[in-house]
Structure formats: structure tokens, C-alpha cells
Protein backbone atom coordinates (compact mmCIF):
# COMPACT_ATOMS: atom_id res chain seq x y z
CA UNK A 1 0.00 0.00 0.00
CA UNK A 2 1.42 3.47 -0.72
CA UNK A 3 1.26 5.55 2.14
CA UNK A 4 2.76 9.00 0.93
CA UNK A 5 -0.43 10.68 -0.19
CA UNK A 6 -2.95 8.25 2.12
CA UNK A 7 -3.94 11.26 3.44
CA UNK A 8 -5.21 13.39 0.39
CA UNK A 9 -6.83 11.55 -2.53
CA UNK A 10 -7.41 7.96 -1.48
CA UNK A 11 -8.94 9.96 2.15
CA UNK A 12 -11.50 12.05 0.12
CA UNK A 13 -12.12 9.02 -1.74
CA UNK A 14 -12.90 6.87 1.32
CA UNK A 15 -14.94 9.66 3.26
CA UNK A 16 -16.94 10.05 0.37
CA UNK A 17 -18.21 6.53 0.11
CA UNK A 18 -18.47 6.33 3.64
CA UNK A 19 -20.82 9.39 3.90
CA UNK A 20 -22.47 8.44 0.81
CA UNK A 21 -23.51 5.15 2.09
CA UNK A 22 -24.65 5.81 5.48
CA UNK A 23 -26.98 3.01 5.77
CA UNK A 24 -23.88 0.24 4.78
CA UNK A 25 -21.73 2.13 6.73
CA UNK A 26 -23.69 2.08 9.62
CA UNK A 27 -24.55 -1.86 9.18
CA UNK A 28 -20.98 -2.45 8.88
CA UNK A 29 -19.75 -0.49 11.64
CA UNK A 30 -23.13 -1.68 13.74
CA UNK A 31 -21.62 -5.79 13.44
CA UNK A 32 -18.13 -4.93 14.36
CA UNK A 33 -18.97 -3.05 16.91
CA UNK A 34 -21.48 -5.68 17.93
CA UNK A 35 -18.61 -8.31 18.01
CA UNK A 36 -16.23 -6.51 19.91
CA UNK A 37 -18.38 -5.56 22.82
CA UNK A 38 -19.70 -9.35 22.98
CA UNK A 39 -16.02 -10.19 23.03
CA UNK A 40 -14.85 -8.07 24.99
CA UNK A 41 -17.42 -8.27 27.72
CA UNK A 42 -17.02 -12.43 27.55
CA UNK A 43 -13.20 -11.52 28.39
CA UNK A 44 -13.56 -9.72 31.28
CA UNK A 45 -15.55 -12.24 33.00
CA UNK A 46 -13.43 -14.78 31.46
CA UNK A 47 -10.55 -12.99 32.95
CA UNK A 48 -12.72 -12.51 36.19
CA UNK A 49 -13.17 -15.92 36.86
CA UNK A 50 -9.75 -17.00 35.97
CA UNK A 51 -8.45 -14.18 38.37
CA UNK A 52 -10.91 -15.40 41.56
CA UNK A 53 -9.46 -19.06 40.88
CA UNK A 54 -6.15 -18.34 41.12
CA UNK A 55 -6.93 -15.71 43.92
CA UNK A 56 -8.51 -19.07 45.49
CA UNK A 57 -5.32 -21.02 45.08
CA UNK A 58 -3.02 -18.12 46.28
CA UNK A 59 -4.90 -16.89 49.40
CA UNK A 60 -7.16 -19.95 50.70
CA UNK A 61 -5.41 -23.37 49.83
CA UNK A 62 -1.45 -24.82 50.47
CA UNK A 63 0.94 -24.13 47.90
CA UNK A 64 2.37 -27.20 48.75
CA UNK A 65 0.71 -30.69 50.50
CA UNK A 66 3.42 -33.18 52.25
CA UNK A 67 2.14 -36.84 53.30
CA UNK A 68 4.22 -39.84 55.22
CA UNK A 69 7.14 -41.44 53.23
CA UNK A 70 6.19 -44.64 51.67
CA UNK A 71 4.95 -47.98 54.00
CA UNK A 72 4.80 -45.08 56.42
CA UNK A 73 1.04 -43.80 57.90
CA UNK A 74 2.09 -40.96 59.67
CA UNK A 75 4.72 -38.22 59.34
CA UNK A 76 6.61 -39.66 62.58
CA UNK A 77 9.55 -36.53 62.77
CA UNK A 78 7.37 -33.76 61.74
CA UNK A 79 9.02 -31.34 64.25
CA UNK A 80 12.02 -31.63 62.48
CA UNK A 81 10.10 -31.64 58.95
CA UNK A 82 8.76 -28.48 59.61
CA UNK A 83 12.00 -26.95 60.81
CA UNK A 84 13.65 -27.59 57.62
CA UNK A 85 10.78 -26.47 55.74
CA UNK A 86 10.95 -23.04 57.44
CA UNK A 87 14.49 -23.00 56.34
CA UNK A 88 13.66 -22.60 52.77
CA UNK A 89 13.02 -19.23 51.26
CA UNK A 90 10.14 -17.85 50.59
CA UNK A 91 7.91 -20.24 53.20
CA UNK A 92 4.84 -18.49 54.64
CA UNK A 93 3.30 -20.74 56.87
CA UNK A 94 3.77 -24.50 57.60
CA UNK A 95 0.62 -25.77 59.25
CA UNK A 96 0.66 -29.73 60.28
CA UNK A 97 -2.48 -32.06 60.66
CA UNK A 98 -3.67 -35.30 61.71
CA UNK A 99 -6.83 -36.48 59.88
CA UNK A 100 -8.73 -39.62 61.22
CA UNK A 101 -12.09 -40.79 60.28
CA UNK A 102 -14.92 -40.55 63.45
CA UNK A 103 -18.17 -41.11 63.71
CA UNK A 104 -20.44 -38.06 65.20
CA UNK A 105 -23.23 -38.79 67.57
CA UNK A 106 -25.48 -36.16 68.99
CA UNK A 107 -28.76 -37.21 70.65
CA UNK A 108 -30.33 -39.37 67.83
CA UNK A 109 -28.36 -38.14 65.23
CA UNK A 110 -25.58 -39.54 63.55
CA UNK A 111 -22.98 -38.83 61.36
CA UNK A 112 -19.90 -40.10 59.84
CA UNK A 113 -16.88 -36.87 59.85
CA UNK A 114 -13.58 -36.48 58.83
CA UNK A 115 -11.66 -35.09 61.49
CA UNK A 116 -8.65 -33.00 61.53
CA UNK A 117 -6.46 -32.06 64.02
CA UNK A 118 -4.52 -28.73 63.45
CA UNK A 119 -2.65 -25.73 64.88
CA UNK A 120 -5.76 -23.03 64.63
CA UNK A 121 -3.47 -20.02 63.90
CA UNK A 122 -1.37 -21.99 61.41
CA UNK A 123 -4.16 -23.72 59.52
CA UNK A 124 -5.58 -20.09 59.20
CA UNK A 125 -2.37 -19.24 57.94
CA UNK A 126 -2.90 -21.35 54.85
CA UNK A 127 -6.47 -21.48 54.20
CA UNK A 128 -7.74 -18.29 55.78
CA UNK A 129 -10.80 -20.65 57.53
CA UNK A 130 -11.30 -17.66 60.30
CA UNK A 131 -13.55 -15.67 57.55
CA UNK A 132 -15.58 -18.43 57.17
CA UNK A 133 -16.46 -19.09 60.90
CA UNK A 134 -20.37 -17.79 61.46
CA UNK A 135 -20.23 -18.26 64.81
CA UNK A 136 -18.04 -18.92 67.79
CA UNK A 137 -14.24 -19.17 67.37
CA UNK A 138 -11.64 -21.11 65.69
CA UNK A 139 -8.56 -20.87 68.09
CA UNK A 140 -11.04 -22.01 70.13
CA UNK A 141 -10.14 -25.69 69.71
CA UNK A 142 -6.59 -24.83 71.30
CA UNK A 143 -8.39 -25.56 74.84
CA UNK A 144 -9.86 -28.54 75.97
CA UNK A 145 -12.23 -30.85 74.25
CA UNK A 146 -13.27 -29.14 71.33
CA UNK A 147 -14.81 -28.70 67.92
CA UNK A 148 -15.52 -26.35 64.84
CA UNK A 149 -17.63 -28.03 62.68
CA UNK A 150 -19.31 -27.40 59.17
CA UNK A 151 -23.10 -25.59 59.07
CA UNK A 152 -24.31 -28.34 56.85
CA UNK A 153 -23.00 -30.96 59.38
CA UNK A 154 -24.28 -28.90 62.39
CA UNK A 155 -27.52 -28.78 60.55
CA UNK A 156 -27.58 -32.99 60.07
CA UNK A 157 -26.43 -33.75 63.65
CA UNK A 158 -29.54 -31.21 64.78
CA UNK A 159 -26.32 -29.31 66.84
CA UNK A 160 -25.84 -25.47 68.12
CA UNK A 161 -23.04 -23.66 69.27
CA UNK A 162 -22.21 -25.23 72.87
CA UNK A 163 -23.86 -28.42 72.45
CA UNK A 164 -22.12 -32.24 72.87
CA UNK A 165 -21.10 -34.49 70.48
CA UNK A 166 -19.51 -37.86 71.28
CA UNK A 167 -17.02 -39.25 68.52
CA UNK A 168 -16.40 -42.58 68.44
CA UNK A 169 -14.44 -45.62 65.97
CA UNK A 170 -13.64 -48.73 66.19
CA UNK A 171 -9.89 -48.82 67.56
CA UNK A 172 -10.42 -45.64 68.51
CA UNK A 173 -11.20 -44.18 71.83
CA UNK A 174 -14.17 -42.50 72.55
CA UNK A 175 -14.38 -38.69 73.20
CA UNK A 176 -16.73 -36.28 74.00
CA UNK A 177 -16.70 -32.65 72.19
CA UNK A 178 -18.16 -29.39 72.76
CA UNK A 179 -19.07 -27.25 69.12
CA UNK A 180 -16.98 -24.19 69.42
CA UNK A 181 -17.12 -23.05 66.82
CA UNK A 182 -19.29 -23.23 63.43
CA UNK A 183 -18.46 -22.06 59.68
CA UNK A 184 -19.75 -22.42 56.26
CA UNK A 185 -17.73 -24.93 54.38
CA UNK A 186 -15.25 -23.03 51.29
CA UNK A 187 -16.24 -24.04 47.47
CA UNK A 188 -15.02 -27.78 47.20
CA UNK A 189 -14.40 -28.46 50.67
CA UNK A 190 -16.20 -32.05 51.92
CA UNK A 191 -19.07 -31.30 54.10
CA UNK A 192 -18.54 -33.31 56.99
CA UNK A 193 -14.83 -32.25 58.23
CA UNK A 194 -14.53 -31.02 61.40
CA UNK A 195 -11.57 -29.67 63.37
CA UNK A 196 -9.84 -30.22 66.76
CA UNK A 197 -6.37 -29.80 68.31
CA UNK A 198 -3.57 -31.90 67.33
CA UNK A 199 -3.92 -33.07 70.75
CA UNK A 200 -7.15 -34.17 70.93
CA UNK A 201 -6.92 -36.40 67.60
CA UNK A 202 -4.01 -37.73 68.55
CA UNK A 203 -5.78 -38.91 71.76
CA UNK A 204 -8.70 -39.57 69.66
CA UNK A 205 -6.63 -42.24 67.46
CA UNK A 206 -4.10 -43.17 70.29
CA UNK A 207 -0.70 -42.47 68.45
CA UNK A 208 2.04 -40.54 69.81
CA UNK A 209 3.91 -37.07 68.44
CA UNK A 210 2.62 -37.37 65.06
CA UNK A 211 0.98 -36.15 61.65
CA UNK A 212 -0.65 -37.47 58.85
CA UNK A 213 0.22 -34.00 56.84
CA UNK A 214 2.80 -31.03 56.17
CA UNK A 215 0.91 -28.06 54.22
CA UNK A 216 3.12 -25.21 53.08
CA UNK A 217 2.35 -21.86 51.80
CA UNK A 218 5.00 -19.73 49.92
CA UNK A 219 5.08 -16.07 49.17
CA UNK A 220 6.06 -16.92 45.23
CA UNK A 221 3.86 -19.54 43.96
CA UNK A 222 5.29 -20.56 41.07
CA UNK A 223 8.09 -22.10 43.52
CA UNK A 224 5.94 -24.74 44.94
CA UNK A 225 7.22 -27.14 42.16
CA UNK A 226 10.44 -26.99 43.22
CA UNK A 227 9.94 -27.00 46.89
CA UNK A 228 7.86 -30.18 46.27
CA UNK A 229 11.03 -31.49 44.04
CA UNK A 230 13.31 -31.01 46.89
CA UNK A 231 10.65 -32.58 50.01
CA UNK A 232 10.19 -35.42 46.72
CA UNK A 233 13.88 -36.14 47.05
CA UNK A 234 13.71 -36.55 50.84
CA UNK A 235 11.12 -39.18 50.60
CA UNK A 236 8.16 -37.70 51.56
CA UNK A 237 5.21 -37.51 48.88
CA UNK A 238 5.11 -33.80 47.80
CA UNK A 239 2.46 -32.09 45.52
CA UNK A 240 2.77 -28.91 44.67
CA UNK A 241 -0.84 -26.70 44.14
CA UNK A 242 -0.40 -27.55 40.04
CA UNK A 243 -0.71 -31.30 41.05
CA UNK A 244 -3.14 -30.87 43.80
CA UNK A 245 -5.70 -29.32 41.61
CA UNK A 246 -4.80 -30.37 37.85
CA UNK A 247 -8.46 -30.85 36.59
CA UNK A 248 -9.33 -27.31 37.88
CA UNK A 249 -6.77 -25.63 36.05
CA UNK A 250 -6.99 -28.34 32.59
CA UNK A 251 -10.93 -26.97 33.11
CA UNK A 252 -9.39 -23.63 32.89
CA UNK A 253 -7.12 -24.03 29.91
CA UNK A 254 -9.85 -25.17 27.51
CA UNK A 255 -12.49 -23.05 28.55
CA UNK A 256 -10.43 -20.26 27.88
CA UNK A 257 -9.44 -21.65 24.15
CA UNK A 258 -13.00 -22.48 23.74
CA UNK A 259 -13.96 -18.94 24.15
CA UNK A 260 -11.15 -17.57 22.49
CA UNK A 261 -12.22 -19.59 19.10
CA UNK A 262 -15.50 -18.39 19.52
CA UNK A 263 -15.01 -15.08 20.02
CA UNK A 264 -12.10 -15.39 17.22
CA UNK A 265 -14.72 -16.46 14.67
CA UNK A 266 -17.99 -13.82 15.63
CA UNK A 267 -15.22 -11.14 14.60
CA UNK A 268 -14.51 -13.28 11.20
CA UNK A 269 -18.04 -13.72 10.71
CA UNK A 270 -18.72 -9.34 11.39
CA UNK A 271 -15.27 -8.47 9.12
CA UNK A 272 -16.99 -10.70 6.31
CA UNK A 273 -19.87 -8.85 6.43
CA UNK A 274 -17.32 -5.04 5.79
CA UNK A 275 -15.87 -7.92 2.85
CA UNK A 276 -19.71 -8.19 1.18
CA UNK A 277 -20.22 -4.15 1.54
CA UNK A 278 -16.77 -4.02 -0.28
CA UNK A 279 -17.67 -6.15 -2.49
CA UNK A 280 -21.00 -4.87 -3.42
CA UNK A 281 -19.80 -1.20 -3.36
CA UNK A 282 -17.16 -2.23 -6.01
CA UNK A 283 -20.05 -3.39 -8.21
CA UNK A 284 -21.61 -0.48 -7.93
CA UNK A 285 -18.75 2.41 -8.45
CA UNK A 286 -17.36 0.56 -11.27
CA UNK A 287 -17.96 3.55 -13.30
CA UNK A 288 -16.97 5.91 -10.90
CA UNK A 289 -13.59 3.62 -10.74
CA UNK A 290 -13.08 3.77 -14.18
CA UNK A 291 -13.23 7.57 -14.25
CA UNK A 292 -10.86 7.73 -11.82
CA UNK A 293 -8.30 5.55 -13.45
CA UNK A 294 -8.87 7.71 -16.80
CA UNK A 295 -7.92 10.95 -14.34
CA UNK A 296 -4.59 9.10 -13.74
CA UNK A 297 -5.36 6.46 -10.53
CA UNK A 298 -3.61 3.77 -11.01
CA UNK A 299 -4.17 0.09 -9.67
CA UNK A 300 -2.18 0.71 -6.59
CA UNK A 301 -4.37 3.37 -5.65
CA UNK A 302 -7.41 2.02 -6.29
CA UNK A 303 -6.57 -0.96 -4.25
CA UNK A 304 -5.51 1.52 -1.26
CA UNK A 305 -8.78 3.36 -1.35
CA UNK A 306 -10.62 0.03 -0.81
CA UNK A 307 -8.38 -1.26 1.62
CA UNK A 308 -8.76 2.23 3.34
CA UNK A 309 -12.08 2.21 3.47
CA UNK A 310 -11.87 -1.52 4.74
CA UNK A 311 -9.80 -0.38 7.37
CA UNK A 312 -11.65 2.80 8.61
CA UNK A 313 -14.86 0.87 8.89
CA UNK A 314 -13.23 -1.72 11.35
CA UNK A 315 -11.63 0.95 13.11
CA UNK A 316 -14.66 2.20 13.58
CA UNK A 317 -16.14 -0.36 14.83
CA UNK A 318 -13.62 -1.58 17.00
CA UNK A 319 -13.51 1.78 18.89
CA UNK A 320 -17.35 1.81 19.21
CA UNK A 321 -17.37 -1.74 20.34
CA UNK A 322 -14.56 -1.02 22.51
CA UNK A 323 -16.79 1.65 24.34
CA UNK A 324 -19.89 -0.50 24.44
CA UNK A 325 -18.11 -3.36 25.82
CA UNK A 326 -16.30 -1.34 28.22
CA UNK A 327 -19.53 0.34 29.58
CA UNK A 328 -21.28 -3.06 29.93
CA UNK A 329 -17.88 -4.72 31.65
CA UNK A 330 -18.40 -1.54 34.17
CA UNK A 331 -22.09 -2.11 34.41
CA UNK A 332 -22.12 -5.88 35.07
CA UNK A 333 -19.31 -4.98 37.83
CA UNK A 334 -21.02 -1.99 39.55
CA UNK A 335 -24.08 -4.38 39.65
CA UNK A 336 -22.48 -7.03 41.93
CA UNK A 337 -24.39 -9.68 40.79
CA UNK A 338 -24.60 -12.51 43.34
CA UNK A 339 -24.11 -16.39 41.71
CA UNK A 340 -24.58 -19.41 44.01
CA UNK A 341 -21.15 -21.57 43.92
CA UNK A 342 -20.94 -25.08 43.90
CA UNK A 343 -20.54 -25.45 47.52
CA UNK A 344 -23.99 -23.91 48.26
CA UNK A 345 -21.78 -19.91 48.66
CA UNK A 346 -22.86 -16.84 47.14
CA UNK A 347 -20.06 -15.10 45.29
CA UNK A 348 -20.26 -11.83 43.26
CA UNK A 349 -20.05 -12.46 39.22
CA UNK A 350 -16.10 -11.74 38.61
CA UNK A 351 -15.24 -9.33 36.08
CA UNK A 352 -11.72 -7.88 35.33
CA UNK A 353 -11.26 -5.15 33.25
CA UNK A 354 -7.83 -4.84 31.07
CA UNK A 355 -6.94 -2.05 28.94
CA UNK A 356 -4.98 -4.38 27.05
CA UNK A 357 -7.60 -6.08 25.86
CA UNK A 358 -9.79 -3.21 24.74
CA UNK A 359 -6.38 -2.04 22.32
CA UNK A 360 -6.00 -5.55 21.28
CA UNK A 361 -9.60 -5.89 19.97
CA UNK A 362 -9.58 -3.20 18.19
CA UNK A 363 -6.82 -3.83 16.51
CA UNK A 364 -8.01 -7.08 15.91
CA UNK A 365 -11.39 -6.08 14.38
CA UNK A 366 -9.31 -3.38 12.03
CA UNK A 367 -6.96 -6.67 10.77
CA UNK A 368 -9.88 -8.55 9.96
CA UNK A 369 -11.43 -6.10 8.08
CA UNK A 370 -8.60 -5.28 6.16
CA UNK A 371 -8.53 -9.27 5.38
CA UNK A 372 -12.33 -9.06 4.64
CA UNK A 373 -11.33 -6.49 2.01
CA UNK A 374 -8.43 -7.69 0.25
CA UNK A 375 -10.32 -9.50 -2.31
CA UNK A 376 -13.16 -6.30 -3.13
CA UNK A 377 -9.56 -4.01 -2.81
CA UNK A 378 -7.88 -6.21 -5.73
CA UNK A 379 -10.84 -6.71 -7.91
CA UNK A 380 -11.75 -2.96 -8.18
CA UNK A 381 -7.27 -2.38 -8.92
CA UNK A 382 -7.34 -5.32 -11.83
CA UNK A 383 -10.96 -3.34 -13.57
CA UNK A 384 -10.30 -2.40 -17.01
CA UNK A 385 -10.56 1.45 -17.14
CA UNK A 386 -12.80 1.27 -20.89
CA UNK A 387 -14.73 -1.36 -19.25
CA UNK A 388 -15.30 0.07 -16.50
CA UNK A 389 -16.59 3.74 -17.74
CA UNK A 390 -18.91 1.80 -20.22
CA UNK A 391 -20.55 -0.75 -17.38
């Protein structure tokens, strides 16, 4: 394309048959612009939800998960696990447990719970549990006897806040615990856990100084993989959060190329429809063309006033789309728009707004249409100027 004189002749040109045609102009602006809010808006939630999982796996679940070495059923040396954990750089919080399977019996009611015992302040450390805790107190646990137990569990076992529940298993011995504490269970999290001290479930199961699991936060994610490579070579089975949760983030990947082809081809489908204006508006100023190559345009500029034109009209529409889909990304997030989770929680609908993405489409819609018009752009440059006066 010959840029030096864009700006003069192949401008009025385009402006002309723009103005001219306000009705194709507007359709063809009116389906880019269409496209590009769609996609745009589909992005920022797209983004929004991508952001509030990984805010999930940051903030509220281990980085890293450490189990017993093999033939083993319990982390025997934790103490000294944990110290050389806290060596390494960048560790947050190291927060042991020691699960064990009871059974729950309140009045009439029963139920069968997985039970963990944990450090309160370190277990909040790594999955932030306190903000979920309606009522009564997590640290709670730390004295005595005690329990913090999922709402939906409370609700089966027909507890409150204060009441007695006796846990029970075979090899097990039997122990009576007071509800201190009740919260509503995260998204994902089983139903029926409960918590007590590390003392108390290592009472419950009758095993010494011990823990079934290590759970480690870091301040840089993206080291958990080699944190977990160097526990790995110690013996221990460690997973860092990219193995703990590979479905959710596969889930992630495709959804995210899923959308991308779709919103990839809506823009194809809206620049095809500036190619079939193009197209027809070539048919129509073949005359007009062929004047204009009598006055001395030649091919090359011809071609440049329909790619021009092409061009414009995407531009157009990209920056109008890029407004409409910005004011409806702003809407949908000034609405807060409540969505029930999985887990039963209500959680505002996520939406992220990146410049980035509001240049990118644009460009992206001004591309296309130049794409859309190559084909009307070289069939108008190749018209025979005699022809072309006499059509």
C-alpha cells in the first residue's frame, strides 16, 4: 500500500463513500462493533473468573501438600520436617495435621466426619478458615475438648453452638466434644470435616507425636514445584498446588481456548460482512472507478482506497465496540451480581477489566477487516478502465 499521499486523494475518496452510504456504513460499523463488545465483555468475565481461581489457590489453599514417606502412615519426625521447611526461602506458613475418620453422635443423630487435628493459627495461615467461621471461634479448639464443625453438618447432627457431640471408631477411643465453633464450608471443601487440636486427635486415634500431613504456603507460587522437588527427594510424597488441583486448572485451559475460538470467529463472521459491503460497493462504483483511473489512478491506488475504506470501517467499529463493551464490563461490575457456587456460597459475578484487551480488539477487528477487504480491494485495482466507464 502506498502511504505517501494516504492522506489526500485515497482519504476524500474513502470519506466520500463512507458518507455516501450511510446506511452500509452504519450496518458495517453496527456488526463490528457488535462483536467486539460481545467479546470483549465475555473476556472480562473470562478474565474474572480465571483471576478469583487463582486468587482461590493463592490466598485460601497450600501451595504445597506433604504426606508420610512410603509404607509409612504418619509423618513420625514432623518437628524436624517443619524446621527444615521453614528454612527454605520464601515459606509463609507450615501448618501440620492429623486427619482420622470418626463417627459423630449427637442425641439421635448420627454422622460419619472427617476429622482433623490442626494448629488453629497456622491452619488459618494457609487457608484463611477464620472468615468463614459464622459463629463462635476457631482458636477455640486450642483448649480442651473441642470442635468447629461445618453448618451443613451442624444442621444434620440437629447441633448449636455449645452443644455435645460424642465421637467414636472402632480402635479408637471414645471422646466427648463441645461445638466451638461453626463455619460455612469453602467451594469444594467435603461437608462433613470437622476440626480439633492436634492433641485431641491424637488422643482420639491413640498415636504418639505425630501427623498425617505437612501443608506449606510460599510467598512466590510458582516455587511450589520446586519446593515439592526437593521434600520429593527426601522421601516424603510432595504435591505442589499444580498437582493438587490439575483438573481445575486443565478446566481452565480449555475453557479459555474455547472462548477464544468463539469469540475469534464472531469477529470473522462481522469483518466478512465489511468484505460483502466491499464487495457490493465495487459493483456499484465501477464507473466511478473507471473515471478515476482515466484521471490518472492507477491500480495501486485504487486498491488503497478500498483497503482504506476496509480499514476505517473496522476501526470504527472496534472503537465503538470497545466503548460499548467497556460500559457493559463496568455495568455488570457496579451491579455485583450474586451467583450461588458449587458449595452452596454466594459469590459476586467476577469481572476484570484490562486495557490491554480493549487495544487488542480493536486492533483485531481493524486486521480482519482489512482481510475481509483484500479480495473487493484487488478486484476494483485489476478493472479495465474502458470497461469500467462503459458498465
Amino acid at each position: 500500500m502506498s502511504f505517501g499521499n494516504i492522506f489526500t486523494f485515497e482519504l476524500f475518496v474513502v470519506l466520500r463513500h463512507i458518507t455516501y452510504r450511510k446506511r452500509g456504513t452504519f450496518l458495517s460499523v453496527a456488526a463490528i462493533s457488535l462483536a467486539v463488545a460481545i467479546s470483549l465483555t465475555s473476556v472480562s468475565l473470562q478474565d474474572g473468573f480465571q483471576q478469583m481461581l487463582f486468587d482461590i489457590i493463592v490466598e485460601d489453599l497450600p501451595h504445597v501438600s506433604v504426606s508420610p514417606k512410603e509404607g509409612d502412615d504418619y509423618i513420625y519426625l514432623y518437628r524436624n520436617l517443619i524446621d527444615k521447611i521453614r528454612s527454605f526461602q520464601g515459606v509463609v506458613a507450615v501448618s501440620p495435621g492429623l486427619g482420622a475418620t470418626a463417627t459423630f453422635i449427637h442425641k439421635d443423630n448420627l454422622e460419619n466426619v472427617e476429622m482433623s487435628g490442626v494448629n488453629p493459627s497456622d491452619l488459618d495461615k494457609i487457608y484463611n478458615i477464620g472468615k468463614y467461621v459464622a459463629r463462635g471461634d476457631l482458636s477455640s479448639i486450642q483448649d480442651g475438648k473441642k470442635v468447629v464443625l461445618g453448618q451443613k453438618l451442624a444442621d444434620r447432627l440437629k447441633a448449636k453452638l455449645g452443644d455435645t457431640v460424642e465421637a467414636s471408631f472402632p480402635e479408637a477411643r471414645d471422646t466427648s466434644l463441645m461445638i466451638s465453633g461453626i463455619f460455612n464450608s469453602p467451594t469444594g471443601w467435603p461437608e462433613n470435616i470437622a476440626f480439633v487440636s492436634l492433641s485431641t486427635a491424637r488422643n482420639f486415634v491413640n498415636k504418639g507425636d505425630v501427623a498425617s500431613s505437612v501443608d506449606i504456603k510460599l510467598e512466590d507460587v510458582y516455587q511450589a514445584d520446586a519446593v515439592a522437588g526437593v521434600l520429593s527427594s527426601l522421601g516424603y510424597k510432595a504435591d505442589s498446588w499444580q498437582q493438587l488441583f490439575p483438573q481445575i486448572l486443565k478446566t481452565l485451559a480449555i475453557q479459555r481456548y474455547r472462548s477464544s475460538v468463539i469469540m475469534l470467529l464472531i469477529l470473522i463472521i462481522a469483518s466478512f460482512g465489511i468484505g460483502s459491503v466491499m464487495y457490493m460497493l465495487v459493483n456499484e462504483k465501477t464507473s466511478e472507478i473507471g473515471m478515476l483511473m482515466a484521471m490518472g489512478a492507477n491500480g495501486s491506488k485504487i486498491r488503497d482506497i478500498f483497503l482504506l475504506e476496509s480499514g476505517m470501517l473496522g476501526l470504527l467499529g472496534g472503537v465503538v465496540g470497545s466503548a460499548l463493551g467497556l460500559a457493559l464490563a463496568l455495568y455488570l461490575k457496579g451491579m455485583e451480581i450474586k451467583m450461588q457456587a458449587p458449595g452452596g456460597q454466594q459469590i459476586t459475578l467476577p469481572v476484570v477489566i484490562n486495557p490491554w484487551n480493549f487495544v487488542a480488539m480493536a486492533m483485531l477487528a481493524v486486521f480482519l477487516s482489512l482481510m475481509a477487504g483484500f479480495y473487493p480491494a484487488w478486484k476494483a485495482s485489476k478493472l479495465d478502465p474502458v470497461e469500467a466507464i462503459n458498465t
